[in-house]
N, C-alpha and C. Protein backbone atom coordinates (compact mmCIF):
# COMPACT_ATOMS: atom_id res chain seq x y z
N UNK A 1 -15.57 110.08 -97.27
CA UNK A 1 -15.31 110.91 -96.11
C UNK A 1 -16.43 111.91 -95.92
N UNK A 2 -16.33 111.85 -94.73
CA UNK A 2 -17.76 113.04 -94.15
C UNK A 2 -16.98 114.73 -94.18
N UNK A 3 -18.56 115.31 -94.90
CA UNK A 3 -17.83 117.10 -94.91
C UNK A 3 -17.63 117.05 -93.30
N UNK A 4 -16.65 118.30 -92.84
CA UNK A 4 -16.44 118.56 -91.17
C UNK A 4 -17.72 119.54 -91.23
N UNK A 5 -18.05 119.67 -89.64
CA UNK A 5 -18.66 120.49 -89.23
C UNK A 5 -18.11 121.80 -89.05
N UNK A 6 -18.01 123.32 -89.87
CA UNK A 6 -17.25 124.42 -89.08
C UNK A 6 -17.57 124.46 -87.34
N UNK A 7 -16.46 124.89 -87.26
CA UNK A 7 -16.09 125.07 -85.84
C UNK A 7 -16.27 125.99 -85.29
N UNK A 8 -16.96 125.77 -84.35
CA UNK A 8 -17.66 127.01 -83.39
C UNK A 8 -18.62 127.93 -84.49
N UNK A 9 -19.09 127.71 -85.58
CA UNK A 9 -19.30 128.74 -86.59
C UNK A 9 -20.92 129.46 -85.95
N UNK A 10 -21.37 128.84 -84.90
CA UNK A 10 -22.42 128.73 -84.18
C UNK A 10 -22.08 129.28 -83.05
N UNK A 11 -22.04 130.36 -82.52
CA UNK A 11 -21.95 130.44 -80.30
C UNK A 11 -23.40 129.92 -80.19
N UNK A 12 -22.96 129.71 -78.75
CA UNK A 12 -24.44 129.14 -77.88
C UNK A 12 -24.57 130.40 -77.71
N UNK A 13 -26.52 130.53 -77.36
CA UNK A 13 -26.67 131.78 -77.06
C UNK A 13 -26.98 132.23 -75.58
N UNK A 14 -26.47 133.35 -75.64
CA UNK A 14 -26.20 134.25 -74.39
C UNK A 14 -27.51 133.82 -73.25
N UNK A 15 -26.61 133.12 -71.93
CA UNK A 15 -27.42 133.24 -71.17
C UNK A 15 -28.60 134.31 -70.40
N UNK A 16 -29.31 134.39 -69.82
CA UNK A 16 -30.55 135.72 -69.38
C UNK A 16 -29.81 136.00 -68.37
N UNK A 17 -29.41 136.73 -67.96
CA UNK A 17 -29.17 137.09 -66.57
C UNK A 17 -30.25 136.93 -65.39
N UNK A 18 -29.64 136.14 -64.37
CA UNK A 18 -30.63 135.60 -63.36
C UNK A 18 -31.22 137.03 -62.25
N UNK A 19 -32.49 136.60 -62.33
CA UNK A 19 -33.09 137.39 -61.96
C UNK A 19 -33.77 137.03 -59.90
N UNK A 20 -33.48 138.04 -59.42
CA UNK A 20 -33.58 137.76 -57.78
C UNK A 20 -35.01 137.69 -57.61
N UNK A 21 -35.20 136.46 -56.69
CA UNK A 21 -36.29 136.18 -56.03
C UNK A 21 -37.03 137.75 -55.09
N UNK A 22 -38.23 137.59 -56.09
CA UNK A 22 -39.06 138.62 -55.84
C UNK A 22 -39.72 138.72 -54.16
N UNK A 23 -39.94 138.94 -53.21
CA UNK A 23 -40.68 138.63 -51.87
C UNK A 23 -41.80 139.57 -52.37
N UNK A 24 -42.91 138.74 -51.87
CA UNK A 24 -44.15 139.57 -52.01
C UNK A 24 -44.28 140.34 -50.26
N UNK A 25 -45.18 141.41 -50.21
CA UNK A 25 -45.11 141.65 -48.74
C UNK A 25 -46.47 140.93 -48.37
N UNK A 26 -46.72 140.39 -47.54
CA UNK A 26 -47.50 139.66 -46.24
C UNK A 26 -48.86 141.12 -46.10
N UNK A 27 -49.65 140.22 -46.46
CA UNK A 27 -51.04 141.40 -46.19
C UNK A 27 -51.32 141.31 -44.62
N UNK A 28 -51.75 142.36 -43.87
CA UNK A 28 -52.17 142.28 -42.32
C UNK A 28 -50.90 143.44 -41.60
N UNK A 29 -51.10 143.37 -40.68
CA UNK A 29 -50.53 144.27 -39.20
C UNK A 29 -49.02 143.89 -39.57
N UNK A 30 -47.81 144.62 -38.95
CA UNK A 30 -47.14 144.23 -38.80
C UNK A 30 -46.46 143.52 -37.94
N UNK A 31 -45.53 142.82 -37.45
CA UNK A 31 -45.49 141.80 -36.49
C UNK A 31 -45.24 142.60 -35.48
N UNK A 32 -44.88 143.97 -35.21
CA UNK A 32 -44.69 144.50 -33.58
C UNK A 32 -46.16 144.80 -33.08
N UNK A 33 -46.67 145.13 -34.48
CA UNK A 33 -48.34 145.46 -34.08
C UNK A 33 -49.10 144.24 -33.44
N UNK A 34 -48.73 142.90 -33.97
CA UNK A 34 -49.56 141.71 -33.61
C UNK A 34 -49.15 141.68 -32.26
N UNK A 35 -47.96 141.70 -32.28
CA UNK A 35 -47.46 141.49 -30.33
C UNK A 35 -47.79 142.55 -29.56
N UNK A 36 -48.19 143.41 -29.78
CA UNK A 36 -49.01 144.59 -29.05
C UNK A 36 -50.01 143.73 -28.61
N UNK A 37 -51.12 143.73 -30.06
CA UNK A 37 -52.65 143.17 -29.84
C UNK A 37 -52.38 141.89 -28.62
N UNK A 38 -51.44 140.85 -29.03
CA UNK A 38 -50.79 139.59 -28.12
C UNK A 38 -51.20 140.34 -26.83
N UNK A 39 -50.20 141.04 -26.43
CA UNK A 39 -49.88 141.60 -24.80
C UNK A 39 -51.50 142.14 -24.49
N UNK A 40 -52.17 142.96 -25.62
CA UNK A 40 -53.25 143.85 -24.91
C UNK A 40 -54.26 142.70 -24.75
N UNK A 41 -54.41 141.72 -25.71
CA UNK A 41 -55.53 140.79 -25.36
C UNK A 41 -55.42 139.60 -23.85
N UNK A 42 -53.76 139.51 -23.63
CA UNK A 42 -53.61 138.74 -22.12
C UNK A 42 -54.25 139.25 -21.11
N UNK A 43 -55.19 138.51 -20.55
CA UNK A 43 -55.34 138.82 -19.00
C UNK A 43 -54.90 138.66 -17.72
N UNK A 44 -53.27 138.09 -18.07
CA UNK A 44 -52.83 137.61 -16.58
C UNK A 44 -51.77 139.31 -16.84
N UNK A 45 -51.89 139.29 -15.04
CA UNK A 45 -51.51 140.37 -14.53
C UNK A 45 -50.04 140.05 -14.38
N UNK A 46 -49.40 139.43 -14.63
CA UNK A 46 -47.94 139.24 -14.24
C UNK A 46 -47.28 139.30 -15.47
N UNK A 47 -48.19 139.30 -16.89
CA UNK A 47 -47.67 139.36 -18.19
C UNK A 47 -47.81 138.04 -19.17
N UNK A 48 -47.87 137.90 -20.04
CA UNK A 48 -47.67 136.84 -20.92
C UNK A 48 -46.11 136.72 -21.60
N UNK A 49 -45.81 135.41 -21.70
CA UNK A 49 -44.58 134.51 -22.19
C UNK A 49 -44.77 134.82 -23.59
N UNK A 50 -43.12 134.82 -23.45
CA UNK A 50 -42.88 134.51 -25.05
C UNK A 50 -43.77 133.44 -25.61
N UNK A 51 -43.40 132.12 -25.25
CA UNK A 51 -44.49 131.08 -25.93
C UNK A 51 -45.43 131.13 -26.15
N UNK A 52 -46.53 131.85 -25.10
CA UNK A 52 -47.74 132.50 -25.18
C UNK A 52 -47.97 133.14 -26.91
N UNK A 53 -46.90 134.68 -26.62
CA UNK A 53 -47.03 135.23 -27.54
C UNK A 53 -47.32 134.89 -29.01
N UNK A 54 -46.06 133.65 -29.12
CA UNK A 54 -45.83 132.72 -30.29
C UNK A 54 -47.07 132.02 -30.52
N UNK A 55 -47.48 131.64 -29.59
CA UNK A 55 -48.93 130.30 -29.72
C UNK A 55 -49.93 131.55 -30.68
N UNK A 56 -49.91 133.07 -30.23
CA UNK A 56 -51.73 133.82 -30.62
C UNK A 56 -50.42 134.24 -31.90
N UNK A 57 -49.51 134.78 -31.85
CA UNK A 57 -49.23 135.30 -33.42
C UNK A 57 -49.50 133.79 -34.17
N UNK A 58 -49.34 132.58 -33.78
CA UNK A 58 -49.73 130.91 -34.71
C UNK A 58 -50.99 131.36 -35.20
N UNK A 59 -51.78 131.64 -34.17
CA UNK A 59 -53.32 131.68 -34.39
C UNK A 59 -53.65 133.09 -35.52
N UNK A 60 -52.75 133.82 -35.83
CA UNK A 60 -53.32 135.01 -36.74
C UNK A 60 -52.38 134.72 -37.97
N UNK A 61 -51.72 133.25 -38.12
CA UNK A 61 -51.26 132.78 -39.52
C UNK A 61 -50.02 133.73 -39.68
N UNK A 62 -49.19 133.31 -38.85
CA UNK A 62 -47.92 134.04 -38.89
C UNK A 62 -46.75 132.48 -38.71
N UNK A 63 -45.68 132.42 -39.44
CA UNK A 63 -45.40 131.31 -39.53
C UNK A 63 -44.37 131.54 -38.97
N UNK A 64 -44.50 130.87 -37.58
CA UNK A 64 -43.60 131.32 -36.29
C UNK A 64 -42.20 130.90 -36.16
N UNK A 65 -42.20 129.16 -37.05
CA UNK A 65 -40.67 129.18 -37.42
C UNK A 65 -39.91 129.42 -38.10
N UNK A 66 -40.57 130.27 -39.23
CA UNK A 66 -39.54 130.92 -40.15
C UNK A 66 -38.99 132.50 -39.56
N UNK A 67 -40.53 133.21 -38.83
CA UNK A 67 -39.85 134.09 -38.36
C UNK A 67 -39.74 134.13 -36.58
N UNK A 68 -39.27 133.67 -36.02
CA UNK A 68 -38.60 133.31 -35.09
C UNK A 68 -37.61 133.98 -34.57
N UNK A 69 -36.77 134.52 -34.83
CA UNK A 69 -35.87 135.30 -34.80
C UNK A 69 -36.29 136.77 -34.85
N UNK A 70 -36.95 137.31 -35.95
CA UNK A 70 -37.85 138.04 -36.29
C UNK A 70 -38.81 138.67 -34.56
N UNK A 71 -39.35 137.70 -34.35
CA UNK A 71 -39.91 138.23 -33.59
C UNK A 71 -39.75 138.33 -32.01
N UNK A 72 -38.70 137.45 -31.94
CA UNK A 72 -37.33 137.83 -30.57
C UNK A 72 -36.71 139.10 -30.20
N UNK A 73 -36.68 139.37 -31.49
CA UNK A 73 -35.76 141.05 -31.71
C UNK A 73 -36.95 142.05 -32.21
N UNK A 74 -38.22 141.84 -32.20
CA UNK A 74 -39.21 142.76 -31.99
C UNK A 74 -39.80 142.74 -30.47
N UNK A 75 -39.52 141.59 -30.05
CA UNK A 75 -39.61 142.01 -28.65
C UNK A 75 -38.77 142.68 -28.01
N UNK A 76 -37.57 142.78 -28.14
CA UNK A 76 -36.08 142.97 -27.71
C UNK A 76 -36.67 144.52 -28.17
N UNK A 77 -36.72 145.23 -28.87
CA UNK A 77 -36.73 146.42 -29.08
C UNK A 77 -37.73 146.97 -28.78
N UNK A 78 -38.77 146.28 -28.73
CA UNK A 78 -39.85 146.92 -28.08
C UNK A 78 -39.96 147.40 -26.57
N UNK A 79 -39.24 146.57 -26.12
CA UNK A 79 -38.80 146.45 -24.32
C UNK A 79 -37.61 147.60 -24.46
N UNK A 80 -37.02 147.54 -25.05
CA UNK A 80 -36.00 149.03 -25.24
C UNK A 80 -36.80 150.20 -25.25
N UNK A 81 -38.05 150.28 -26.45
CA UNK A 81 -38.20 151.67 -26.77
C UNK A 81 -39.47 151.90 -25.79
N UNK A 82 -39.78 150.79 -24.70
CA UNK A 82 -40.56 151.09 -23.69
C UNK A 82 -41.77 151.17 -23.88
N UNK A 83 -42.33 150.47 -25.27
CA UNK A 83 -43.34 150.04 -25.68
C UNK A 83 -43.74 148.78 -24.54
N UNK A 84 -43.11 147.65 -24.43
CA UNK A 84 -43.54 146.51 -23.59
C UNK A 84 -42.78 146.79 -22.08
N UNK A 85 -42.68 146.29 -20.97
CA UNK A 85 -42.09 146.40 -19.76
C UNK A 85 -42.15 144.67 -19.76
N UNK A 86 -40.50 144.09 -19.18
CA UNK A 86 -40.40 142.79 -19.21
C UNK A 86 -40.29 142.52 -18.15
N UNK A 87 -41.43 141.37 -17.11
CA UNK A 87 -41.27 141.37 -15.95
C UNK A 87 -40.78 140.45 -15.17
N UNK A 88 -40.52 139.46 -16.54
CA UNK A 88 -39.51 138.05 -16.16
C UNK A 88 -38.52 137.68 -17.21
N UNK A 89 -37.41 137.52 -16.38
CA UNK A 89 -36.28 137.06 -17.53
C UNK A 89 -35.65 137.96 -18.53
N UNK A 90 -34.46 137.46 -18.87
CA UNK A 90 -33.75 138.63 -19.41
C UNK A 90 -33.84 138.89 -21.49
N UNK A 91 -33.09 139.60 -21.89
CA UNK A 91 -33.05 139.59 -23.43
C UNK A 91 -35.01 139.16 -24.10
N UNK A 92 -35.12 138.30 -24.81
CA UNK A 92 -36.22 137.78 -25.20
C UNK A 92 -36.95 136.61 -24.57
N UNK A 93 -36.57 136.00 -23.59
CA UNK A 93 -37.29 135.20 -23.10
C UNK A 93 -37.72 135.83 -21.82
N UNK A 94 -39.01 135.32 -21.57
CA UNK A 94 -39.56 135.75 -19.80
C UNK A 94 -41.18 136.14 -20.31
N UNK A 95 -41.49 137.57 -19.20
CA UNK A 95 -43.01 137.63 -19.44
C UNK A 95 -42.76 139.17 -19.93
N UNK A 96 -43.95 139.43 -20.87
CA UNK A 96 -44.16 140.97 -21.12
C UNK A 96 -45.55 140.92 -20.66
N UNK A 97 -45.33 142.75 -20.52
CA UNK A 97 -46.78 143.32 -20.37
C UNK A 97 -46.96 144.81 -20.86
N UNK A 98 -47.92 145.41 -21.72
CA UNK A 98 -47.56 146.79 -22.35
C UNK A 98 -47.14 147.50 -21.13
N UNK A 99 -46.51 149.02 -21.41
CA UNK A 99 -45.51 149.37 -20.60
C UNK A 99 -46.57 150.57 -19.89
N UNK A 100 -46.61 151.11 -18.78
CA UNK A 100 -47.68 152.21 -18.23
C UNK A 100 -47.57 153.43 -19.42
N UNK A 101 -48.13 153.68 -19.73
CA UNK A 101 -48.28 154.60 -20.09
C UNK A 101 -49.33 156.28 -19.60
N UNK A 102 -49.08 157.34 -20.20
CA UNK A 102 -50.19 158.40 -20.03
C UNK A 102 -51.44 158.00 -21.33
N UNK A 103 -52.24 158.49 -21.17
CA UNK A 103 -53.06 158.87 -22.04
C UNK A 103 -52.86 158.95 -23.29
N UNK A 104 -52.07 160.08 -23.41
CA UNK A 104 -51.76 160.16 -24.72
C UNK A 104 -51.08 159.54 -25.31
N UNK A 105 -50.22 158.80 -24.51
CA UNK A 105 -49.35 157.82 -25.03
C UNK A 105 -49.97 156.53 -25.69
N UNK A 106 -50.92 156.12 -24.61
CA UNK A 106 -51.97 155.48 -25.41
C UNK A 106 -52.58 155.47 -26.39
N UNK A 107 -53.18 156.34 -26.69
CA UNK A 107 -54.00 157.05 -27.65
C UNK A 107 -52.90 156.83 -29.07
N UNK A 108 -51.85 157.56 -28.93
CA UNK A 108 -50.89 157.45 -29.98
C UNK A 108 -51.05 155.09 -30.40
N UNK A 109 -50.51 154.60 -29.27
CA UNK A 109 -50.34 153.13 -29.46
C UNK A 109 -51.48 152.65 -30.49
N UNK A 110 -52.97 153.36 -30.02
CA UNK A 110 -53.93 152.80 -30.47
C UNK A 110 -54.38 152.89 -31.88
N UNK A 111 -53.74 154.14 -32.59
CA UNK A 111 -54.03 154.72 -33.26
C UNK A 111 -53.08 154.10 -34.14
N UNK A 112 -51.99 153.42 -33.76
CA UNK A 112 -50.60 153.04 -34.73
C UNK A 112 -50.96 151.32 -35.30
N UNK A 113 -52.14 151.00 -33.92
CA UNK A 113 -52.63 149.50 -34.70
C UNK A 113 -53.71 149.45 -35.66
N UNK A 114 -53.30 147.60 -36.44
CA UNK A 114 -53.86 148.35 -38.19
C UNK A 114 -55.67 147.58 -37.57
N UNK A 115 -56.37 148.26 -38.67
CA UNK A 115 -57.15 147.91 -38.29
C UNK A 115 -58.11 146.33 -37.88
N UNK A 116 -56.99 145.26 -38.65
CA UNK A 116 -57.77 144.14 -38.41
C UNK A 116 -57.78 143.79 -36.43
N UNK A 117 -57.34 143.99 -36.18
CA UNK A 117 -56.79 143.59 -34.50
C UNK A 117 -57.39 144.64 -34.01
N UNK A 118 -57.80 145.93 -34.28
CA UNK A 118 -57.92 147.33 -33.52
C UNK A 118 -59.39 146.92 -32.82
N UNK A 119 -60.12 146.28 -33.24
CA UNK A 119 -61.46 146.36 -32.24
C UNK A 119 -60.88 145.53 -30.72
N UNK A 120 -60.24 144.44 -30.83
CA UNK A 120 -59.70 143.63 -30.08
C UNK A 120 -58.52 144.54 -29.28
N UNK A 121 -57.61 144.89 -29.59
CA UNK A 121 -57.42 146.11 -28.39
C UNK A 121 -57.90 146.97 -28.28
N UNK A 122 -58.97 147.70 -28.65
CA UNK A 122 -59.41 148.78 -28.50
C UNK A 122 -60.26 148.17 -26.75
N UNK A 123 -60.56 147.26 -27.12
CA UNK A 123 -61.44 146.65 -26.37
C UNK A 123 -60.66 146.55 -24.76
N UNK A 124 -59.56 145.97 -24.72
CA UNK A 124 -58.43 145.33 -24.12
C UNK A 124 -58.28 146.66 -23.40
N UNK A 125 -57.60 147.76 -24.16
CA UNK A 125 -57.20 148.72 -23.87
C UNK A 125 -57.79 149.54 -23.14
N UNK A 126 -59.44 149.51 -23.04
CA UNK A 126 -60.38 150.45 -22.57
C UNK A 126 -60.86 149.75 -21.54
N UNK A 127 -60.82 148.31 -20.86
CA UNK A 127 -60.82 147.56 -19.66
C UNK A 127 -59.11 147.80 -19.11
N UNK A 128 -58.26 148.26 -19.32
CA UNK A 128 -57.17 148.11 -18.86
C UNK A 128 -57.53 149.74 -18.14
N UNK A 129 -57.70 150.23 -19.15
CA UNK A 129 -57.80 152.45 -18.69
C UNK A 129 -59.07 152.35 -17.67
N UNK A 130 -60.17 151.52 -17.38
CA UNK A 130 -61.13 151.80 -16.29
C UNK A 130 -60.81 151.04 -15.62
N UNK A 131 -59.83 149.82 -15.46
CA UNK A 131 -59.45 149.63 -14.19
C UNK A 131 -58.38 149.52 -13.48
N UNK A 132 -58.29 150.41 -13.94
CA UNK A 132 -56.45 150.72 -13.51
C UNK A 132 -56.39 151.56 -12.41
């Protein structure tokens, strides 16, 4: 006959406690900032489309279908806090165009974008103020 094995004389050992998926943050502008630069770099006078928008944030490596949503409701609030003026269509779809501003109001906008995009509206921004 075979000796028994003691029983349980062994626990398994204690699992690690699972640890939450870390998010790194995304180097560059933030996404209300990119849709600024978006709107200030359009040249049609009636505003640029959402799709538009989506196509140049594609082009600055922003991965448009994950944040998608994301950037519906940065438009949505931006058109609230009177940053953008929407001149077609309701909620998030239609056309934007930055909103009139004074001077200083400007000045503040310009000053709030980061610097990779800032020559590119700066640019935008200072053909918009001489021919307005």
């Amino acid at each position: 006959s075979r000796p028994r094995a003691p029983a349980m004389a062994e626990e398994a050992p204690a699992k690690a406690p699972k640890k939450k998926a870390v998010r790194s943050k995304t180097d560059g502008p933030s996404l209300p900032k990119l849709i600024v630069a978006a709107v200030a770099e359009s040249k049609e006078r009636k505003g640029i489309s959402l799709a538009a928008i989506k196509k140049v944030l594609a082009t600055k490596k922003v991965d448009v279908a994950k944040s998608n949503k994301r950037i519906n409701t940065a438009v949505t609030k931006m058109v609230t806090n009177g940053v953008l003026t929407q001149t077609k269509g309701t909620g998030a779809s239609g056309s934007f165009k930055l909103a009139k501003k004074d001077a200083s109001e400007r000045c503040i906008i310009l000053l709030s974008v980061s610097c990779s995009v800032f020559p590119v509206f700066l640019e935008a921004m200072r053909q918009r103020l001489l021919f307005h």
